[in-house]
PDB file of N, CA and C in Angstrom:
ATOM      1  N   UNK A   1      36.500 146.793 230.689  1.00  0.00           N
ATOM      2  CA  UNK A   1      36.868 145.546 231.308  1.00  0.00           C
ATOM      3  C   UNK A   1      38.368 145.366 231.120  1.00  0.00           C
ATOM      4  N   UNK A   2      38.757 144.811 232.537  1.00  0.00           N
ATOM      5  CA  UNK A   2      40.911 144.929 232.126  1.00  0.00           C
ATOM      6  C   UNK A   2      40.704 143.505 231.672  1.00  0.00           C
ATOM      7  N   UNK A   3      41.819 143.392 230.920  1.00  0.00           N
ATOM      8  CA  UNK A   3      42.416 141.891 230.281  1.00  0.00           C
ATOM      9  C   UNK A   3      42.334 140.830 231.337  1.00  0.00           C
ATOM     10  N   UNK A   4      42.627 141.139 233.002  1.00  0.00           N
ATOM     11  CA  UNK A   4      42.824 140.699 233.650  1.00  0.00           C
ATOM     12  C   UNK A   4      41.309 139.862 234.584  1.00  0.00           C
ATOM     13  N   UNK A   5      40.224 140.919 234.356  1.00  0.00           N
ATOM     14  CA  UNK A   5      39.163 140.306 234.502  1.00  0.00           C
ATOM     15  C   UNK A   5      38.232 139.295 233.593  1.00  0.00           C
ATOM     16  N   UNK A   6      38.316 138.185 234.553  1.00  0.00           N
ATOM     17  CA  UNK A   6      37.630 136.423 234.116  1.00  0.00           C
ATOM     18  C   UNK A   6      36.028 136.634 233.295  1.00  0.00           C
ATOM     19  N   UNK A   7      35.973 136.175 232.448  1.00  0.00           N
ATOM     20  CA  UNK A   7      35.233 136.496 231.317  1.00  0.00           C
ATOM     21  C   UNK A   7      33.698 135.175 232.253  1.00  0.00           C
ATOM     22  N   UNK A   8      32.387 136.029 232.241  1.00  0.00           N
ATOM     23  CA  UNK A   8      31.513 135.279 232.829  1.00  0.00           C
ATOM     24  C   UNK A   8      30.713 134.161 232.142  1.00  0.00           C
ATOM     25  N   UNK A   9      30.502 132.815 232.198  1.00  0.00           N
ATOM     26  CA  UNK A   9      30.196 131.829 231.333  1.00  0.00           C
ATOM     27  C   UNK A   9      28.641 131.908 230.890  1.00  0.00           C
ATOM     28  N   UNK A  10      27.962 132.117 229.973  1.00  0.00           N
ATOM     29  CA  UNK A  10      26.455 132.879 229.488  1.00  0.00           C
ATOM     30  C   UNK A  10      25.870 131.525 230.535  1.00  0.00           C
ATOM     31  N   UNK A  11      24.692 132.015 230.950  1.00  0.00           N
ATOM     32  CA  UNK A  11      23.904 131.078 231.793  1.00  0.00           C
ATOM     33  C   UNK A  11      22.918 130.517 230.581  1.00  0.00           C
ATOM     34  N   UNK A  12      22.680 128.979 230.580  1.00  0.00           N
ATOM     35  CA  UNK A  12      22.137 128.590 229.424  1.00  0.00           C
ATOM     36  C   UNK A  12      20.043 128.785 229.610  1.00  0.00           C
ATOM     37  N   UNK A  13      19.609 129.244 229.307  1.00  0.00           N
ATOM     38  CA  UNK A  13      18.086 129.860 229.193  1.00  0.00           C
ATOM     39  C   UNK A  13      17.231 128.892 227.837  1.00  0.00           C
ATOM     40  N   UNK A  14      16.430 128.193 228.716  1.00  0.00           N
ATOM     41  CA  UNK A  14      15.162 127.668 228.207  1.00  0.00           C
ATOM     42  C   UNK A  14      13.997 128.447 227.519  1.00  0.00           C
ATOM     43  N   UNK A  15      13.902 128.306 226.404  1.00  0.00           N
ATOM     44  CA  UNK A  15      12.442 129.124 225.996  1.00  0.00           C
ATOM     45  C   UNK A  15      11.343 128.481 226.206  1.00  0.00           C
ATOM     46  N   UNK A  16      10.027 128.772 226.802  1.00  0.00           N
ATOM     47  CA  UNK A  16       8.999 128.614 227.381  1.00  0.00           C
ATOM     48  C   UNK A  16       8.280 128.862 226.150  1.00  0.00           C
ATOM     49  N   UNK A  17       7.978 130.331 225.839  1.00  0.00           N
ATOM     50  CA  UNK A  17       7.326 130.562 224.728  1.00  0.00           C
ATOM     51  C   UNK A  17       7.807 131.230 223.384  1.00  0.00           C
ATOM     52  N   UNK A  18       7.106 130.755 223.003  1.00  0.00           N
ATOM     53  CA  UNK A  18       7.517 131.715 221.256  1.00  0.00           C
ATOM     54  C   UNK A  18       5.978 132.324 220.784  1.00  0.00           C
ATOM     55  N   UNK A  19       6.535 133.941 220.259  1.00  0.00           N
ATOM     56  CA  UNK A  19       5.508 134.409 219.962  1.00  0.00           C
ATOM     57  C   UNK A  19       5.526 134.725 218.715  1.00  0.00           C
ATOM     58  N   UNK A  20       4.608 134.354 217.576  1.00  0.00           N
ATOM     59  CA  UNK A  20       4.849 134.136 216.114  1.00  0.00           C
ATOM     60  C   UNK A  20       3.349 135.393 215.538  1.00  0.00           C
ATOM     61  N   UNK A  21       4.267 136.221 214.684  1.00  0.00           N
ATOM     62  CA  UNK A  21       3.072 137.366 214.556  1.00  0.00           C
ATOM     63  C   UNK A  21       1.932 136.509 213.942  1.00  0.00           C
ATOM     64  N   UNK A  22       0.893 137.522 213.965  1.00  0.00           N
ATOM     65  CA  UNK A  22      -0.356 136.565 213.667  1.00  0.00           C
ATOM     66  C   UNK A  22      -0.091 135.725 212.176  1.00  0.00           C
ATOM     67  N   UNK A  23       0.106 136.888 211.112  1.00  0.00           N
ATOM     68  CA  UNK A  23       0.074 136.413 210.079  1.00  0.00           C
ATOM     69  C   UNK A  23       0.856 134.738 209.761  1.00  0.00           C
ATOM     70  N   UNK A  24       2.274 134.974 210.558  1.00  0.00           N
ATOM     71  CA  UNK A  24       3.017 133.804 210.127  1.00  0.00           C
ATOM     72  C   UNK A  24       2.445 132.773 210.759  1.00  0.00           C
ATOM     73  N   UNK A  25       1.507 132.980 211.819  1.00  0.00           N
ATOM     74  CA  UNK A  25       1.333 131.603 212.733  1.00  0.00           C
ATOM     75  C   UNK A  25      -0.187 131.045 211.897  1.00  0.00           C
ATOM     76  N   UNK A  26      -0.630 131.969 211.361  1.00  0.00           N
ATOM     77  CA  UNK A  26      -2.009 131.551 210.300  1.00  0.00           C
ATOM     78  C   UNK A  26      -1.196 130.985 209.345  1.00  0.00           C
ATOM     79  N   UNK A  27      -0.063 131.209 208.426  1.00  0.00           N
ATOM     80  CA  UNK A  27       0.847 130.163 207.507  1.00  0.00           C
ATOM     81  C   UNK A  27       1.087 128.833 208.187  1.00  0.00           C
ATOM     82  N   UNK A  28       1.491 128.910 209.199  1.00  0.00           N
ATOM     83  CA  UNK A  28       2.377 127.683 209.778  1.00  0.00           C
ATOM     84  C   UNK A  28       1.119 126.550 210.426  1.00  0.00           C
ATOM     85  N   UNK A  29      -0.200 127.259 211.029  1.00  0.00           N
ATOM     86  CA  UNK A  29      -1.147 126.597 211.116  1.00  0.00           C
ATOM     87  C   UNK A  29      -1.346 126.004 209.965  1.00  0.00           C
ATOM     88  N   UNK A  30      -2.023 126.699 208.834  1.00  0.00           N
ATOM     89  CA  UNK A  30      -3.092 126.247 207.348  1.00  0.00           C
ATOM     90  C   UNK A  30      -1.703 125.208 206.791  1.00  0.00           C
ATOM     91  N   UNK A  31      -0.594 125.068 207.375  1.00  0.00           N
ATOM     92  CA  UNK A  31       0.289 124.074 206.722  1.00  0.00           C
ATOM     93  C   UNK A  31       0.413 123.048 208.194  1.00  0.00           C
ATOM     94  N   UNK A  32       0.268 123.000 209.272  1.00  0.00           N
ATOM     95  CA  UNK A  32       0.182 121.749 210.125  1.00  0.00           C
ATOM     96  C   UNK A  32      -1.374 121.095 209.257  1.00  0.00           C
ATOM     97  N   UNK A  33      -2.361 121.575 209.300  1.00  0.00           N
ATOM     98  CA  UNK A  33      -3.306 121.429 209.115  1.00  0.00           C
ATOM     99  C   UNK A  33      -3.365 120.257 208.084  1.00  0.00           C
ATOM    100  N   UNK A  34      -2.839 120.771 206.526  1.00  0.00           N
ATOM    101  CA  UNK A  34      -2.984 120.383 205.450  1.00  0.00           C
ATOM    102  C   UNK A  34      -1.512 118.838 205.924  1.00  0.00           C
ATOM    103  N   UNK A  35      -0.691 118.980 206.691  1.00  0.00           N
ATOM    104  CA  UNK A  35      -0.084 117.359 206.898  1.00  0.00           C
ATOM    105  C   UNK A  35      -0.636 117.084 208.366  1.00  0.00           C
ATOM    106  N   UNK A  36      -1.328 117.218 208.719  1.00  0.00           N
ATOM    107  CA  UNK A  36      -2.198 116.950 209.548  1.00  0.00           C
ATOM    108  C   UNK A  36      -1.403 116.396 210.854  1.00  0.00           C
ATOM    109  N   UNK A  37      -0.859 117.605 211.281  1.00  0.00           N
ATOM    110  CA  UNK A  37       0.344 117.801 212.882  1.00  0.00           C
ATOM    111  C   UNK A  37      -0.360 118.755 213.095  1.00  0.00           C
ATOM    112  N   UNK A  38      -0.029 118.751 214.332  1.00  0.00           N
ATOM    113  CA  UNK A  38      -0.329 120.006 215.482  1.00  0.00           C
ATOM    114  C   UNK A  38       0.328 121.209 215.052  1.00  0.00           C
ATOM    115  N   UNK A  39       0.264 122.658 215.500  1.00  0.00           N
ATOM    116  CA  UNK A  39       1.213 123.526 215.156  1.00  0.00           C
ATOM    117  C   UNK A  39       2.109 123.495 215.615  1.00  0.00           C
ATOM    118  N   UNK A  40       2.950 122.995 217.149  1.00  0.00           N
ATOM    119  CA  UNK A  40       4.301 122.604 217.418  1.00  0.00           C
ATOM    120  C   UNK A  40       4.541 121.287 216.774  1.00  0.00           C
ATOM    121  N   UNK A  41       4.057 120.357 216.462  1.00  0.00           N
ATOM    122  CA  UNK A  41       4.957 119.769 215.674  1.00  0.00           C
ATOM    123  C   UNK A  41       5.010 120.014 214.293  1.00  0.00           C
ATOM    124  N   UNK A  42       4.800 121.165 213.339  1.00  0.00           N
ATOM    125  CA  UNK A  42       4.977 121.645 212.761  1.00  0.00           C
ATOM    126  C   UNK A  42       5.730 122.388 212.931  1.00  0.00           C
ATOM    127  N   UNK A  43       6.035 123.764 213.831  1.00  0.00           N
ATOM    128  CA  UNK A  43       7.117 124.161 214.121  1.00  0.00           C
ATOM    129  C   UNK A  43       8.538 123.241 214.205  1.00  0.00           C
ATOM    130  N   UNK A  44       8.194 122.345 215.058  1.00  0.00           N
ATOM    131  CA  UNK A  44       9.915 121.458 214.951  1.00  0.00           C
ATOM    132  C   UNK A  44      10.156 120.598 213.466  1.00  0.00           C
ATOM    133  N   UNK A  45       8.924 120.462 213.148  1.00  0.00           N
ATOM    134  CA  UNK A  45       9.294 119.618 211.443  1.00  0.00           C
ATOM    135  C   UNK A  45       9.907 120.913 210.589  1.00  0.00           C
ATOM    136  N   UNK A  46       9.450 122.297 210.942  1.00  0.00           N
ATOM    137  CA  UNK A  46      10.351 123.221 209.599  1.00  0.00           C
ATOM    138  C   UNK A  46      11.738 123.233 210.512  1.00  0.00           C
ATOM    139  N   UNK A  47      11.800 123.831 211.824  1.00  0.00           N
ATOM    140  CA  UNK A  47      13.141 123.344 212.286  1.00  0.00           C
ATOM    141  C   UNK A  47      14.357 121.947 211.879  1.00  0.00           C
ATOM    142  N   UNK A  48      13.399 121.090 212.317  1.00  0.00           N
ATOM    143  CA  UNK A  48      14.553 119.921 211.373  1.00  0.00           C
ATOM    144  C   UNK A  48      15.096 120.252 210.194  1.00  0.00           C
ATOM    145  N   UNK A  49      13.900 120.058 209.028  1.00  0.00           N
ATOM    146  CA  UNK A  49      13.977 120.206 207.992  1.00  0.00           C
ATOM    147  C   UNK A  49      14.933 121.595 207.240  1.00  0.00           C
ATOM    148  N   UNK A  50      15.323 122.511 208.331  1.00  0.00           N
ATOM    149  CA  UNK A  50      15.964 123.786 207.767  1.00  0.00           C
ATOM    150  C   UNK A  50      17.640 123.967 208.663  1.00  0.00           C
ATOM    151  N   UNK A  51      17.400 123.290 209.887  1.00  0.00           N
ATOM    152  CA  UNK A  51      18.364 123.283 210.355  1.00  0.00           C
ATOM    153  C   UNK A  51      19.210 121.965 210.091  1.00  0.00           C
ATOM    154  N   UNK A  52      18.683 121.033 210.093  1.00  0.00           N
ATOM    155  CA  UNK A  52      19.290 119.299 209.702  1.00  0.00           C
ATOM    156  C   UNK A  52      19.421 118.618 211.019  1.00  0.00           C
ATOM    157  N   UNK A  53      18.881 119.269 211.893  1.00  0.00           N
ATOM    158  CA  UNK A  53      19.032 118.636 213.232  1.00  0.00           C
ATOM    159  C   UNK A  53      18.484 118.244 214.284  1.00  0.00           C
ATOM    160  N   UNK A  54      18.380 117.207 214.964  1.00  0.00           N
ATOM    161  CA  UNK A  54      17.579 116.669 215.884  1.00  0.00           C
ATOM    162  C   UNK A  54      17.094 117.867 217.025  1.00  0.00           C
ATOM    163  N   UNK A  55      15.699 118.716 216.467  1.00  0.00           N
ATOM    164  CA  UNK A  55      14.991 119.507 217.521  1.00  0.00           C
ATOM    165  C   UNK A  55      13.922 119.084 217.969  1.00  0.00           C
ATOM    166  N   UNK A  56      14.091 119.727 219.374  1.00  0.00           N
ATOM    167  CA  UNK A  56      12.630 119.017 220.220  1.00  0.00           C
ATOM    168  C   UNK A  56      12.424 120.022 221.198  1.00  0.00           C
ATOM    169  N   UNK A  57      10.908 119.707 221.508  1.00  0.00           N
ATOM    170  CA  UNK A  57      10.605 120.896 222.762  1.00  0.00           C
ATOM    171  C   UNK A  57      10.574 120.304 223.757  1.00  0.00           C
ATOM    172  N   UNK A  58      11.323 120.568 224.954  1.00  0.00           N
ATOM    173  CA  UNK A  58      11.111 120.083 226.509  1.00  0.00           C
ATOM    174  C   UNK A  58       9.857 120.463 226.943  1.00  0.00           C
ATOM    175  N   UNK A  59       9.177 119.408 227.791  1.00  0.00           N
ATOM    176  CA  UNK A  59       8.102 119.978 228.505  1.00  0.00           C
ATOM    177  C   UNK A  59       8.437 120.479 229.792  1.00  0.00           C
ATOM    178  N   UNK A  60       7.859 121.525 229.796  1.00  0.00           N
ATOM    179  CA  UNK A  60       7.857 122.484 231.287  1.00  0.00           C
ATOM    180  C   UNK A  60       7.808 121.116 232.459  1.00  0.00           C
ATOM    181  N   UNK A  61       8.816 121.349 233.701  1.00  0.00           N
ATOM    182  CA  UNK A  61       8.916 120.851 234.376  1.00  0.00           C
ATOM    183  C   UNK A  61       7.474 119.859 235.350  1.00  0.00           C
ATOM    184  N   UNK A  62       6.292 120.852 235.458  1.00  0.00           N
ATOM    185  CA  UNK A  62       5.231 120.136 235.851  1.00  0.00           C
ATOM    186  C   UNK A  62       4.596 119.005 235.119  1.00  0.00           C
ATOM    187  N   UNK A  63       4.838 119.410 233.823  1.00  0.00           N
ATOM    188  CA  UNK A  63       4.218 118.318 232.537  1.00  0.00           C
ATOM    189  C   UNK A  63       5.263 117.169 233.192  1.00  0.00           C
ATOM    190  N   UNK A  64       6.375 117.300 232.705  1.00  0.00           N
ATOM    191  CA  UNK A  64       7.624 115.794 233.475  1.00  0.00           C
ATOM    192  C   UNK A  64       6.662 115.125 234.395  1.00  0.00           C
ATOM    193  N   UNK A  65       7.022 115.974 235.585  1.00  0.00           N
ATOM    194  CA  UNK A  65       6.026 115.244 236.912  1.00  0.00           C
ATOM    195  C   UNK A  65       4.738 114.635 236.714  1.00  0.00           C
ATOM    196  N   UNK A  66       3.716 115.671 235.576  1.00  0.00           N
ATOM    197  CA  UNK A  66       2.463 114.572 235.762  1.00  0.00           C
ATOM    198  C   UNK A  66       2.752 113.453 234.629  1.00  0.00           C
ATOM    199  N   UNK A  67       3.287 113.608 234.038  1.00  0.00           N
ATOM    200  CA  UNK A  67       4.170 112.217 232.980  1.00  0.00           C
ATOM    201  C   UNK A  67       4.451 111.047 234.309  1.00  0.00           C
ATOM    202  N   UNK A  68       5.063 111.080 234.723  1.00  0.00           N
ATOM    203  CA  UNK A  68       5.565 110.541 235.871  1.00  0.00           C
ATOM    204  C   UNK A  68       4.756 109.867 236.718  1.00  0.00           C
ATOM    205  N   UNK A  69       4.083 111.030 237.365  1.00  0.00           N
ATOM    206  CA  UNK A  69       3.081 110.172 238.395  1.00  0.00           C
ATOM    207  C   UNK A  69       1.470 109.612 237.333  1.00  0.00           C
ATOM    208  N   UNK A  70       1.409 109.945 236.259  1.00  0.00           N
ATOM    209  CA  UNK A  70       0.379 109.373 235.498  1.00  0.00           C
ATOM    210  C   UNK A  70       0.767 107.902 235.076  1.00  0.00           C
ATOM    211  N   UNK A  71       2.401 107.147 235.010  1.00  0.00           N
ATOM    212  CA  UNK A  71       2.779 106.310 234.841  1.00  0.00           C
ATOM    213  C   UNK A  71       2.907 105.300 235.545  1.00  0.00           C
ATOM    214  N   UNK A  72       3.066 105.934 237.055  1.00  0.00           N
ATOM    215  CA  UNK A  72       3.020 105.461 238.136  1.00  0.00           C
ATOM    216  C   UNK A  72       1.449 105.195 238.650  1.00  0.00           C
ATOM    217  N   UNK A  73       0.481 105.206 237.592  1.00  0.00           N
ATOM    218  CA  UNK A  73      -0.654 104.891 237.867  1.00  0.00           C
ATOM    219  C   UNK A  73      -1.066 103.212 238.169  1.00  0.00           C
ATOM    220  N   UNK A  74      -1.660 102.924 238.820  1.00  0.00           N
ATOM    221  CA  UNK A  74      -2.319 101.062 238.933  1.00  0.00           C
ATOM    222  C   UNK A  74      -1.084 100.405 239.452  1.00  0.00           C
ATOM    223  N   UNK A  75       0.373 101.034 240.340  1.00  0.00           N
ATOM    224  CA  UNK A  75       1.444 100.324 240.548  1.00  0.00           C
ATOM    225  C   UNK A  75       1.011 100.022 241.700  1.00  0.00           C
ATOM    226  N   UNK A  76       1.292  98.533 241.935  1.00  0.00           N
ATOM    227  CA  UNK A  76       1.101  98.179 243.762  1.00  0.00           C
ATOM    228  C   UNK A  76       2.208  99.552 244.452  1.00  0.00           C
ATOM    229  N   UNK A  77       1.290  99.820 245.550  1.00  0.00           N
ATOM    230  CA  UNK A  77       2.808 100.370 246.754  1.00  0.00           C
ATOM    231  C   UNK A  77       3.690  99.796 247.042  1.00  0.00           C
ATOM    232  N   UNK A  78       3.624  98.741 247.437  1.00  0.00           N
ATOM    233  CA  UNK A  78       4.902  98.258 247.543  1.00  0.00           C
ATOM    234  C   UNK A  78       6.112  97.959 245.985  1.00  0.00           C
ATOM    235  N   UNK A  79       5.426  97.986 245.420  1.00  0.00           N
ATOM    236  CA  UNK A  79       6.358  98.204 244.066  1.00  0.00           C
ATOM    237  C   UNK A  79       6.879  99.247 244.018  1.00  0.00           C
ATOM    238  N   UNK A  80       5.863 100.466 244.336  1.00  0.00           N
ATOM    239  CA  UNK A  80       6.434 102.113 244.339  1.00  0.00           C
ATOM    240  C   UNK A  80       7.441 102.168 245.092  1.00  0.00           C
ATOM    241  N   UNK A  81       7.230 101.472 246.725  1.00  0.00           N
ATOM    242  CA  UNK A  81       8.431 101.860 247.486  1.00  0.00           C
ATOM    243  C   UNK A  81       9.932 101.085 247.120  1.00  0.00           C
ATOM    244  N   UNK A  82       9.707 100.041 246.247  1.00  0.00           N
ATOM    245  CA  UNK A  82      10.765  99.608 245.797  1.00  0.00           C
ATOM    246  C   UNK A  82      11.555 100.297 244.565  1.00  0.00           C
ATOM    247  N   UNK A  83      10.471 100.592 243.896  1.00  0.00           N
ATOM    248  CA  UNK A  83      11.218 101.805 242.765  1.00  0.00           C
ATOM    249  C   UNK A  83      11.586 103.124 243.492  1.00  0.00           C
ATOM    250  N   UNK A  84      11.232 103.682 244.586  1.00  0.00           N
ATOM    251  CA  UNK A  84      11.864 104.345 245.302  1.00  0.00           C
ATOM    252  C   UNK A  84      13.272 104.553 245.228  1.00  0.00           C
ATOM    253  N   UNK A  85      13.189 103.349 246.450  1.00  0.00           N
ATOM    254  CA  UNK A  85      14.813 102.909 247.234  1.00  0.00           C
ATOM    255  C   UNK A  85      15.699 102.690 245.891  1.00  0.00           C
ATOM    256  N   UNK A  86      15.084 101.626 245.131  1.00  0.00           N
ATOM    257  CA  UNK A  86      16.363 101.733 243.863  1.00  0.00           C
ATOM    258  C   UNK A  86      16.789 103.211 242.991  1.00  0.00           C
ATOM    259  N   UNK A  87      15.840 104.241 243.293  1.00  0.00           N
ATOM    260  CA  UNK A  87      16.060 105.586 242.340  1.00  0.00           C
ATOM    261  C   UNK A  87      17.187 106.178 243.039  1.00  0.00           C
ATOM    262  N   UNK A  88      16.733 106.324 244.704  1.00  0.00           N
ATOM    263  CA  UNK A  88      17.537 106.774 245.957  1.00  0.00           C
ATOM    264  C   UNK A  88      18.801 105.991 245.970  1.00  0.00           C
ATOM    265  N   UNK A  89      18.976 104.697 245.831  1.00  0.00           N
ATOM    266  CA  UNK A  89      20.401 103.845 245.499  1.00  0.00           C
ATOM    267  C   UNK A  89      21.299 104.430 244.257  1.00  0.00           C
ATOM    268  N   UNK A  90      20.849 104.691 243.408  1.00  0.00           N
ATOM    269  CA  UNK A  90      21.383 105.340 242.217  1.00  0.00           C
ATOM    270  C   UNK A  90      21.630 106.832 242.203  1.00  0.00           C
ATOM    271  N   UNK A  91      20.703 107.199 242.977  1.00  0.00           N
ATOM    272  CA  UNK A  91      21.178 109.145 243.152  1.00  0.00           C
ATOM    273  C   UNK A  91      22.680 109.185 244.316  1.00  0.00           C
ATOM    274  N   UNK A  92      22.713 108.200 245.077  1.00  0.00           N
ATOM    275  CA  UNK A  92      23.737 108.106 246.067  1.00  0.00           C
ATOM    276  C   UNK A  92      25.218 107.558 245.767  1.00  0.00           C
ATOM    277  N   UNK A  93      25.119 106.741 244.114  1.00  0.00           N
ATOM    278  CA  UNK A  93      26.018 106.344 243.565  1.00  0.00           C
ATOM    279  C   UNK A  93      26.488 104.821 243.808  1.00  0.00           C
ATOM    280  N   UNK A  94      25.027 104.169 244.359  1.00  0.00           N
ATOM    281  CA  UNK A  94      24.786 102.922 244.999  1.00  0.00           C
ATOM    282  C   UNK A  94      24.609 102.072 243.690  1.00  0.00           C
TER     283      UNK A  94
END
């Protein structure tokens, strides 16, 4: 590479999954278990706790959406179409 060629900016990549050999994920289970969390939130409690820092897992984009439209449950329509137009006012810089 010459000095002269522009250095490319890393594209930032989401992890989906993590694959934890059996043995360690039988540790990390028999310890959600015993404080009585799930095994991802056990995973992010040793994360905090080792890194010192606010970690969290994003949910995959479809989870968002049914978050979303599960919230948008029992709303009159016409309320919907008003939360609409105001989302659409704000994406436009309205």
């Amino acid at each position: 590479m010459s000095p002269t060629t522009p250095r490319r900016r890393p594209v930032a990549i989401t992890a989906r999954t993590v694959r934890f050999p059996e043995r360690l994920r039988a540790r990390i289970a028999g310890d959600a278990e015993r404080c009585n969390r799930s095994f991802e939130a056990q995973v992010i409690a040793i994360l905090r706790r080792h890194y010192g820092e606010d970690v969290d897992l994003a949910p995959a984009p479809d989870a968002i959406l049914a978050f979303a439209l599960g919230s948008a449950a029992g709303v009159p329509e016409a309320d919907l179409r008003r939360l609409e137009t105001r989302i659409g006012a704000e994406e436009d810089g309205r």
